[in-house]
Protein backbone atom coordinates (compact mmCIF):
# COMPACT_ATOMS: atom_id res chain seq x y z
CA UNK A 1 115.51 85.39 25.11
CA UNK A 2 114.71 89.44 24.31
CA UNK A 3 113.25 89.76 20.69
CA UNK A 4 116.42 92.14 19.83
CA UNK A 5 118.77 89.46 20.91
CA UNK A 6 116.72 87.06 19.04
CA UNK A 7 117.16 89.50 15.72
CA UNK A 8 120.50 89.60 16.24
CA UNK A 9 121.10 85.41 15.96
CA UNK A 10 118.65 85.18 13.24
CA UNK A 11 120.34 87.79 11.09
CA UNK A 12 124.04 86.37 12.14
CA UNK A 13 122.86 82.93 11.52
CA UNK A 14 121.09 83.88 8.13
CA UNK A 15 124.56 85.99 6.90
CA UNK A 16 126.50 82.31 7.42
CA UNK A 17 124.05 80.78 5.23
CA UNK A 18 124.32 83.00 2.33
CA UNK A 19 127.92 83.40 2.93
CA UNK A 20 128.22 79.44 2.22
CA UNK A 21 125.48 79.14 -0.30
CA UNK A 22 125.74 82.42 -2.08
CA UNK A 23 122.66 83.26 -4.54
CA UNK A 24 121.08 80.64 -6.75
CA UNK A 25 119.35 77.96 -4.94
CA UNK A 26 115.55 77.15 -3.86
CA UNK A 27 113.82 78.24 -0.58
CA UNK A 28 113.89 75.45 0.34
CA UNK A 29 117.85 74.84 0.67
CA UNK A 30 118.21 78.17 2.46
CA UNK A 31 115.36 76.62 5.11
CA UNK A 32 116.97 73.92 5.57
CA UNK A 33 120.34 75.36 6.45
CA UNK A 34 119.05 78.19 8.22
CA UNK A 35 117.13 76.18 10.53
CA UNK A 36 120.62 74.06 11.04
CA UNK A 37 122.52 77.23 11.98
CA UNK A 38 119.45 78.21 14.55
CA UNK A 39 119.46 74.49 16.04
CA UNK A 40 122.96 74.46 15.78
CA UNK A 41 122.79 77.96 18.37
CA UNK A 42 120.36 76.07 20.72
CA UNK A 43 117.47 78.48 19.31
CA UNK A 44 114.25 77.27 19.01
CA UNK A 45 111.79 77.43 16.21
CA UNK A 46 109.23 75.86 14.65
CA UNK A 47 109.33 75.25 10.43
CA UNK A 48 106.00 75.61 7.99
CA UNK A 49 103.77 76.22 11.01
CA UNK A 50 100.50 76.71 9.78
CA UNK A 51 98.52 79.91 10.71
CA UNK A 52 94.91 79.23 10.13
CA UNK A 53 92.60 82.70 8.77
CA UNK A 54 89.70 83.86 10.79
CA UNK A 55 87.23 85.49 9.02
CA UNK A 56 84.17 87.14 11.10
CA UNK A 57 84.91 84.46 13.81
CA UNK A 58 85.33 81.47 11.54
CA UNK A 59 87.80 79.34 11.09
CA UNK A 60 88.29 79.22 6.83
CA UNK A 61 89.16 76.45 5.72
CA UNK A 62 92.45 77.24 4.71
CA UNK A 63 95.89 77.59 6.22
CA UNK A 64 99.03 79.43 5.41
CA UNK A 65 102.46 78.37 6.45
CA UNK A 66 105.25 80.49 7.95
CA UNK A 67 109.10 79.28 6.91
CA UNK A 68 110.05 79.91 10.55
CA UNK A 69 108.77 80.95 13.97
CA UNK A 70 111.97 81.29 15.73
CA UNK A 71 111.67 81.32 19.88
CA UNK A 72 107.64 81.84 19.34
CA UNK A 73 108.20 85.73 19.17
CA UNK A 74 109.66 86.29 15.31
CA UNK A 75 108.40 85.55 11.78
CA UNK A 76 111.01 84.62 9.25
CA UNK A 77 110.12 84.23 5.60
CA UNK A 78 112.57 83.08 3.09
CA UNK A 79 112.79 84.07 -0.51
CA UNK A 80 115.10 83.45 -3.22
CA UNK A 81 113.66 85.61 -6.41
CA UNK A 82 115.37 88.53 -8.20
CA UNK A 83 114.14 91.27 -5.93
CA UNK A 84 111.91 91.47 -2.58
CA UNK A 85 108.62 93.63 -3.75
CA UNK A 86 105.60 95.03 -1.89
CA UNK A 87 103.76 91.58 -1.92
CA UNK A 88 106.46 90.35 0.02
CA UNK A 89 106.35 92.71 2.33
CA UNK A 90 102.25 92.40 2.40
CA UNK A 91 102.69 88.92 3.23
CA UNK A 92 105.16 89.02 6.26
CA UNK A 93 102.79 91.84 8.17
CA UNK A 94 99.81 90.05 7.38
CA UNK A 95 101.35 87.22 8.91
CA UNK A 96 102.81 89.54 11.99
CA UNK A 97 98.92 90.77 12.48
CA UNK A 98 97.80 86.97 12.63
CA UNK A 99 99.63 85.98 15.17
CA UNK A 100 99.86 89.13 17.17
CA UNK A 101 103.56 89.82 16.94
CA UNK A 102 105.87 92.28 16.38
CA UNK A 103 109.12 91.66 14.39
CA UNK A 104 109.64 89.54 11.64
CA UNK A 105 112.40 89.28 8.75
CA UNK A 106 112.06 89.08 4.96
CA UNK A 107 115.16 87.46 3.68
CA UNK A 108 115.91 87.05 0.23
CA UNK A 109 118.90 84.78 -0.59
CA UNK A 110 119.24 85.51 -3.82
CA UNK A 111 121.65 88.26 -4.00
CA UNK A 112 124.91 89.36 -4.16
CA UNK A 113 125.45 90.80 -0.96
CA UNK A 114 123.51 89.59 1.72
CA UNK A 115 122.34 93.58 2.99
CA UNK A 116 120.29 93.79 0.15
CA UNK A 117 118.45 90.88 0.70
CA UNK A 118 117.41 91.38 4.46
CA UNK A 119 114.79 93.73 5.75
CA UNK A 120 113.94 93.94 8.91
CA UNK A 121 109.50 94.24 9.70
CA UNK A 122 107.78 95.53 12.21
CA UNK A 123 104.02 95.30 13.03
CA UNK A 124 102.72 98.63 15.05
CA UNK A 125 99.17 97.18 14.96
CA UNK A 126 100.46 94.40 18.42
CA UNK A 127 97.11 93.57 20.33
CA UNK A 128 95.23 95.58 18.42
């Protein structure tokens, strides 16, 4: 599947979500649903997939977890907090840069209108 059509069913399938939830719950319920809607869509992806950090050619001991790696090609990482902020955003491309992608989406649930809560990342620094 092309990464733009890939966008496009992530962002539809999000925009369901938060049309039935609305604001006001955990992550963890928007996860859950989310990754219904994408199953649901026959799209594949892989939840709390743990990216491990290499530092000087080590291994550290110490893993972080993506919310979802949808069709192996795009990060998605769920929020529900009062706004998105630059950490956010830090987190996502550092993610991106680990595993040597390009797009990923920050989506915050926990708004009004669901445009305000999606932003769309990209990662310049691919294979670099």
């Amino acid at each position: 599947m092309e990464l733009e059509k890939i966008g496009r069913q992530i962002v539809d399938a999000a925009y369901e979500v938060h049309k039935a939830l609305g604001p006001g719950l955990l992550e963890s319920a928007y996860e859950a649903c989310l990754k219904y809607e994408l199953y649901s869509r026959k799209i594949k992806y892989v939840s709390q997939m743990e990216i491990p950090v290499v530092y000087k050619g080590v291994t550290v001991d110490i893993a972080y977890r993506l919310d979802l790696l949808v069709e192996e090609k795009v990060i998605v990482e769920i929020k529900s907090v009062e706004s998105l902020n630059d950490l956010h955003l830090a987190q996502i491309l550092s993610y991106l840069k680990m595993k040597d992608l390009n797009l990923g989406f920050l989506i915050n649930f926990n708004v009004k209108y669901f445009k305000n809560g999606i932003k769309r990342v990209v990662n310049n620094y691919v294979g670099g």
